[in-house]
Protein backbone atom coordinates (compact mmCIF):
# COMPACT_ATOMS: atom_id res chain seq x y z
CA UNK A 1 2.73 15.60 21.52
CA UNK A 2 -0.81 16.14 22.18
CA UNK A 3 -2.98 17.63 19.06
CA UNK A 4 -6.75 19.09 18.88
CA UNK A 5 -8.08 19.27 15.47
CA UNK A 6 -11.15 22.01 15.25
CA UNK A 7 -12.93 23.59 12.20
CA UNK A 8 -15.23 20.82 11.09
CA UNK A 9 -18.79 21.40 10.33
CA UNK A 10 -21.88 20.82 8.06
CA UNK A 11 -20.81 22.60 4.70
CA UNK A 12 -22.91 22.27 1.07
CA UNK A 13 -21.21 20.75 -1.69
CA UNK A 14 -18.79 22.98 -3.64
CA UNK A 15 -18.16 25.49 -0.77
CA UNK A 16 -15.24 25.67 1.41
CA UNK A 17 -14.06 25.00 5.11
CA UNK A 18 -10.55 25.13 7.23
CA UNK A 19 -9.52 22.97 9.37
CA UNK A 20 -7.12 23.56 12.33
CA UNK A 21 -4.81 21.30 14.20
CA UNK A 22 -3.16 22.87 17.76
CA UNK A 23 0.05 20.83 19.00
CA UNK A 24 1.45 21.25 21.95
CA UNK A 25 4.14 21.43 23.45
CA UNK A 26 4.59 24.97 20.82
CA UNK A 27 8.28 24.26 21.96
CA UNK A 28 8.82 21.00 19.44
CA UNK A 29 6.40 21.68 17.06
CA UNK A 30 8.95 22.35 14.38
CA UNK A 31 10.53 19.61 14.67
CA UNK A 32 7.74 17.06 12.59
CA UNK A 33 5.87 16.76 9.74
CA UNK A 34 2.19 16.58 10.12
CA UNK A 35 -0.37 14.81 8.08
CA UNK A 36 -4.59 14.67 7.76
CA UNK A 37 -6.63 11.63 7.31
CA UNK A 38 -9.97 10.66 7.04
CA UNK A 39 -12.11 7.80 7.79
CA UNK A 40 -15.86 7.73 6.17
CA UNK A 41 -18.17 5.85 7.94
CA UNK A 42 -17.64 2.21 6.92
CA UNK A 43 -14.43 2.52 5.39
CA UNK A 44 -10.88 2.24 6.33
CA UNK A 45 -9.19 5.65 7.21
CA UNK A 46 -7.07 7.19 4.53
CA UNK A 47 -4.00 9.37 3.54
CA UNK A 48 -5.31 13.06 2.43
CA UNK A 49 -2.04 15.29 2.88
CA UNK A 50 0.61 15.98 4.65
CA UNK A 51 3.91 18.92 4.82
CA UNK A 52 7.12 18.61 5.86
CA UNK A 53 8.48 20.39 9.02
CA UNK A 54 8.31 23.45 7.19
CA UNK A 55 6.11 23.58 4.82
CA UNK A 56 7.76 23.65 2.43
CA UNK A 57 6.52 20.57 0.93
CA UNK A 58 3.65 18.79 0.43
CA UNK A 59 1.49 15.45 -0.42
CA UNK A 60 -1.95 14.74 -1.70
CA UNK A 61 -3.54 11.91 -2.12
CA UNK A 62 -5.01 12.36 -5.55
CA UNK A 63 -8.81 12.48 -4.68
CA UNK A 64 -8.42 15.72 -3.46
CA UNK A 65 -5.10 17.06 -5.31
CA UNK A 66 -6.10 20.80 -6.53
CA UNK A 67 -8.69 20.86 -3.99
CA UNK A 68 -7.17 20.80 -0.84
CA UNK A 69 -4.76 22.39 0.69
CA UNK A 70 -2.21 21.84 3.54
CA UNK A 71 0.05 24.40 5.67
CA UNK A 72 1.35 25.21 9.09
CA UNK A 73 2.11 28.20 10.89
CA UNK A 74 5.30 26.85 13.34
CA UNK A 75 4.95 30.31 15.13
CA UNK A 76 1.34 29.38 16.07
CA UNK A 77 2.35 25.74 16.54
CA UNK A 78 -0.51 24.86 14.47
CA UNK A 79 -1.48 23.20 10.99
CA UNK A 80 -4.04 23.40 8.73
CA UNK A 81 -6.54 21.97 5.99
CA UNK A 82 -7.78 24.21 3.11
CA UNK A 83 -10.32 22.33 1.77
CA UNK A 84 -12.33 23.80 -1.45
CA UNK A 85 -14.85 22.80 -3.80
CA UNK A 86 -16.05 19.80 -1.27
CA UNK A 87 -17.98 17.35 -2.20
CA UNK A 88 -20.61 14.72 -0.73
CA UNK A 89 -17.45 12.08 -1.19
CA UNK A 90 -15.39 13.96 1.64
CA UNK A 91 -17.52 13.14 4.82
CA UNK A 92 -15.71 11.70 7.11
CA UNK A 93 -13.94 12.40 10.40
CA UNK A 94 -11.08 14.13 9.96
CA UNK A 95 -7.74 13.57 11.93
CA UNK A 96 -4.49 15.63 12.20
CA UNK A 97 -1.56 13.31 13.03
CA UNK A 98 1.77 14.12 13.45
CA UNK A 99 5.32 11.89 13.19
CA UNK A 100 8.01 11.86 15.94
CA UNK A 101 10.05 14.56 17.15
CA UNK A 102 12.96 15.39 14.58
CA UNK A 103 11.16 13.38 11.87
CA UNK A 104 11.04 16.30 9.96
CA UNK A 105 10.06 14.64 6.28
CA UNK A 106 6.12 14.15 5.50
CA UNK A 107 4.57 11.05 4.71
CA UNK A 108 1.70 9.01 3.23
CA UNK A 109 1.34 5.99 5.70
CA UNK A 110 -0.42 6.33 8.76
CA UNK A 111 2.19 3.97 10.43
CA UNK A 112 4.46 7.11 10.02
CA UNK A 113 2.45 9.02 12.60
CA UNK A 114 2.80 8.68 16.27
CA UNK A 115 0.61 11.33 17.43
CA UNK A 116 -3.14 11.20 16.71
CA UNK A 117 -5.51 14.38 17.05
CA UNK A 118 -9.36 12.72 18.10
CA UNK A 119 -10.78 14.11 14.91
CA UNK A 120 -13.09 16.40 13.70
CA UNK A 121 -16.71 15.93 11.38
CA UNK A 122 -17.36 17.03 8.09
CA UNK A 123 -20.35 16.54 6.55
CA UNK A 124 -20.99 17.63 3.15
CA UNK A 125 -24.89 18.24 1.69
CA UNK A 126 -25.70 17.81 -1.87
């Protein structure tokens, strides 16, 4: 599985901005849960959501809970990042990651994930 994350950007604090995740092969991309995570520069990369096969359910880690939100469209073999009311704490580069084929429940631990997008920048102005 090969994924390209897109949609990050230079955004002021308390605004909004998508992010998009494109997986190919669109043939299995039903077949996984995908997650987001985020490494700020310095610290270790973290856990910010993740949706089952579906989407049908979800997980937030609780710094952004109410904030962010995650989805997929399995007809456009691609996943997304709804991220609202941003603030200066959510710089970082984000990545989309997804777990092996016909590991269709989400997770919270990066050692879940087989399949790595190379990440995409926010920044986010006071």
């Amino acid at each position: 599985v090969q994924l390209q994350a897109s949609g990050g950007g230079l955004v002021q604090a308390g605004n909004s901005l998508r992010l998009s995740c494109v997986a190919s092969p669109r043939s299995t991309f039903s077949t996984y849960a995908m997650g987001w995570f985020r490494q700020a520069p310095g610290k270790e990369r973290e856990f910010v959501a993740a949706v089952n096969w579906n989407g049908g359910l979800t997980s937030y880690a609780d710094s952004v809970e109410g904030r962010f939100t995650i989805s997929r469209d399995n007809d456009k073999n691609t996943g997304y990042l709804q991220m609202n009311t941003v603030t200066p704490e959510d710089t970082a580069v984000y990545f989309c990651a997804a777990r092996d084929l016909y590991y269709r429940s989400f997770s919270s631990q990066a050692s879940d994930f087989v399949s790595w997008g190379r990440g995409t920048l926010v920044t986010v102005s006071s």
